[in-house]
Protein backbone atom coordinates (compact mmCIF):
# COMPACT_ATOMS: atom_id res chain seq x y z
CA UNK A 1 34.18 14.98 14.23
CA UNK A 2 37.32 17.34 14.15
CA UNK A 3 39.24 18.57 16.75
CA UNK A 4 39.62 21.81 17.69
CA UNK A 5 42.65 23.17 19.30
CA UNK A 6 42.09 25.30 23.02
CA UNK A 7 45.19 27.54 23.07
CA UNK A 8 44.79 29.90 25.32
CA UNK A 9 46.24 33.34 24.97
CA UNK A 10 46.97 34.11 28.47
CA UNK A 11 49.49 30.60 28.58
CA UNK A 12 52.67 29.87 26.80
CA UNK A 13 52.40 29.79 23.01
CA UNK A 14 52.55 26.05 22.31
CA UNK A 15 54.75 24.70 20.05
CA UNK A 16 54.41 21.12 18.78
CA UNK A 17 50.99 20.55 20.97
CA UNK A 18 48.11 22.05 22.23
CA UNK A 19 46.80 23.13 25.25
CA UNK A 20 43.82 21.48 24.89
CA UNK A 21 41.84 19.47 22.40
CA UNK A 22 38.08 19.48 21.93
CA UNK A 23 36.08 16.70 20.38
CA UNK A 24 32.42 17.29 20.59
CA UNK A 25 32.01 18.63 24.04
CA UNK A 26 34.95 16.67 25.61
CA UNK A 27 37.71 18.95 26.77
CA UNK A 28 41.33 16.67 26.83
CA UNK A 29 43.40 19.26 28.67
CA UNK A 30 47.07 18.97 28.09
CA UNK A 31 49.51 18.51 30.66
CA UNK A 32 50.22 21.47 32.70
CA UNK A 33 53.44 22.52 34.40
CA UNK A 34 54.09 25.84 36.47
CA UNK A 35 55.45 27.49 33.61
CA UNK A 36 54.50 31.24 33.63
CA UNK A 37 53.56 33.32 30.76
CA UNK A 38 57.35 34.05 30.24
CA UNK A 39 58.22 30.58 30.08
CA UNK A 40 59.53 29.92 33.41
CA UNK A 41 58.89 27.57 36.25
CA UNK A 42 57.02 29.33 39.33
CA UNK A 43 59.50 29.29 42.52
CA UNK A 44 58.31 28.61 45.45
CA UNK A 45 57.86 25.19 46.17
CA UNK A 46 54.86 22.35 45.34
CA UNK A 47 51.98 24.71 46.49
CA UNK A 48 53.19 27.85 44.36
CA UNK A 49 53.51 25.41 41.44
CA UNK A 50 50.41 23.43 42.13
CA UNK A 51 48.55 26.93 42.01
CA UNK A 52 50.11 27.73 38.91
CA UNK A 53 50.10 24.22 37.03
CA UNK A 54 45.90 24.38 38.62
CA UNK A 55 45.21 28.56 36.82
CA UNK A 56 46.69 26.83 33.34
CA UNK A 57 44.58 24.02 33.71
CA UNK A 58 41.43 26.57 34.02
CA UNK A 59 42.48 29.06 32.02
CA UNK A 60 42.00 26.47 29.09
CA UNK A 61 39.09 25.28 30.15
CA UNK A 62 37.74 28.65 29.88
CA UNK A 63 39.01 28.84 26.80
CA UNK A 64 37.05 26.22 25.47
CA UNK A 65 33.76 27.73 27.22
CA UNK A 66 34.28 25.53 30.62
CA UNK A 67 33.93 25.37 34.17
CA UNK A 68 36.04 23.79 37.00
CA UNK A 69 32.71 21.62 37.49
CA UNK A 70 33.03 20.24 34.05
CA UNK A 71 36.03 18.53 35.04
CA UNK A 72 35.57 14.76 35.38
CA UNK A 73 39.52 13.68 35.73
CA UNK A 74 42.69 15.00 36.24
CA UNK A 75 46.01 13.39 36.85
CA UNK A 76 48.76 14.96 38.78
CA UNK A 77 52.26 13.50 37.59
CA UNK A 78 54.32 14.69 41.09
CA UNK A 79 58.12 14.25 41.36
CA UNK A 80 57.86 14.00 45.37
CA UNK A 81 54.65 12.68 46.46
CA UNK A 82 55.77 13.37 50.45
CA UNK A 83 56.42 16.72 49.56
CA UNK A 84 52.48 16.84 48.15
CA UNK A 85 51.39 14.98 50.56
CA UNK A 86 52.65 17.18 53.64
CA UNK A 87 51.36 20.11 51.66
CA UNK A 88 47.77 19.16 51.26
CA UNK A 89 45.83 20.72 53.12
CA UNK A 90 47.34 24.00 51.59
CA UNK A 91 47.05 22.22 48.04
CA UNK A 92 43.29 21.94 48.99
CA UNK A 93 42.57 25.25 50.23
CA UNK A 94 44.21 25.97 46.38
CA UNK A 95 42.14 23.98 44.82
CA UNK A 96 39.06 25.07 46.81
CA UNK A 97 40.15 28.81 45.79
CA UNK A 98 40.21 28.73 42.54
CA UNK A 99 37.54 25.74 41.89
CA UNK A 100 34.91 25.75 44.47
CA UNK A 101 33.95 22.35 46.11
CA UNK A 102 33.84 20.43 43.01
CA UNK A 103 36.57 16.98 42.99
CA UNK A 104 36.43 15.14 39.59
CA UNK A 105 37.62 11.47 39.85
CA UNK A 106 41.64 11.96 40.33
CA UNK A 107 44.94 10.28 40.26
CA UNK A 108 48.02 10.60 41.88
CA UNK A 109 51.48 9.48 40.14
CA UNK A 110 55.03 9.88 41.21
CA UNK A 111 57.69 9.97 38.05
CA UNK A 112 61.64 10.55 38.36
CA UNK A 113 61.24 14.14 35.89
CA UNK A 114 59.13 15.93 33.84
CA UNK A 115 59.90 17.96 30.88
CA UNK A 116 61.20 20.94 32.63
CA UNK A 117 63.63 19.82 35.17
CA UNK A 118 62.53 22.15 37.96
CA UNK A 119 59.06 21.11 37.70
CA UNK A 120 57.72 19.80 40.55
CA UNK A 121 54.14 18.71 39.12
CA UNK A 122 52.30 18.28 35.77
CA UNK A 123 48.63 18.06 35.45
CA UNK A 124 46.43 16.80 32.68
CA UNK A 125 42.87 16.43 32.73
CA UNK A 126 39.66 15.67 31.30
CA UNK A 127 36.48 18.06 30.93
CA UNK A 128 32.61 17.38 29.21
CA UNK A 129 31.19 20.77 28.40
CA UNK A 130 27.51 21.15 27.79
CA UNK A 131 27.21 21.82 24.22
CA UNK A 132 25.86 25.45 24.91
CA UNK A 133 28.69 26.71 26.76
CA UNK A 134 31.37 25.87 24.04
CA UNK A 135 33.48 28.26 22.29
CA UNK A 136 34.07 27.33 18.82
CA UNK A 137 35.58 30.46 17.49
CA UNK A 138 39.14 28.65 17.71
C-alpha cells in the first residue's frame, strides 16, 4: 500500500516532511507546533498555541477527508507541563471548541525544546478514516 502525503494548503509548506501520511485509512498526523501560515510561532502563551498547534492538527485531518472523531491518539510534547496544567480547563474548553466531546486515547510528555525555540507545545497524532470519507486526490 503507498502512502499518500496530507499537505494541507492552508498550513506551512513543508519542507523535508509531511503534514500527514495516509496508509489505507490510517491518518499519522505530523507533529504540530503553533506556527502560523507565515511561519511564525503564535504569541500568547500555552492556550493561544495549544489552539493553534490543535486548528493544524484538524486542518490536516480534513485534508485527508477526516473528522476530530476519527482521532484515536494524540501526543502533546509540552515544554512546561505546570504551565498546561494550570491552563486546562481553558485548554479544554479549546479542545471542546473546535472538536466537540470526542477524547482519543492521549499522552502527555514534557521535553527541554522543540524545533522552534519559542514553541511551547507540539502535537502529533493518529486518525482511522472510514474508507468513504477519504480524499485521495493528493
Amino acid at each position: 500500500m503507498n502512502a499518500i502525503a496530507i499537505n494541507p494548503a492552508s498550513l506551512p509548506a513543508p519542507s523535508g516532511y509531511s503534514h500527514g501520511t495516509l496508509s489505507g485509512n490510517t491518518l499519522y498526523l505530523g507533529g504540530q507546533t503553533a506556527l502560523d501560515k507565515d511561519m511564525r510561532i503564535v504569541p500568547g502563551g500555552i492556550v493561544a498555541q495549544f489552539r493553534q498547534a490543535f486548528s493544524n492538527v484538524l486542518a490536516t485531518l480534513k485534508e485527508a477527508g477526516g473528522r476530530p472523531e476519527d482521532l484515536v491518539s494524540i501526543t502533546l510534547y509540552l515544554t512546561d507541563i505546570p504551565d498546561y496544567q494550570a491552563h486546562g480547563k481553558e485548554i479544554g474548553k479549546v479542545w471542546r471548541e473546535l472538536a466537540g466531546p470526542v477524547y482519543p486515547a492521549m499522552a502527555g510528555i514534557g521535553c527541554t525544546d522543540l524545533w522552534q525555540t519559542e514553541a511551547l507545545i507540539e502535537i502529533v497524532g493518529v486518525a482511522v478514516v472510514p474508507e468513504e470519507r477519504i480524499l485521495r486526490n493528493h
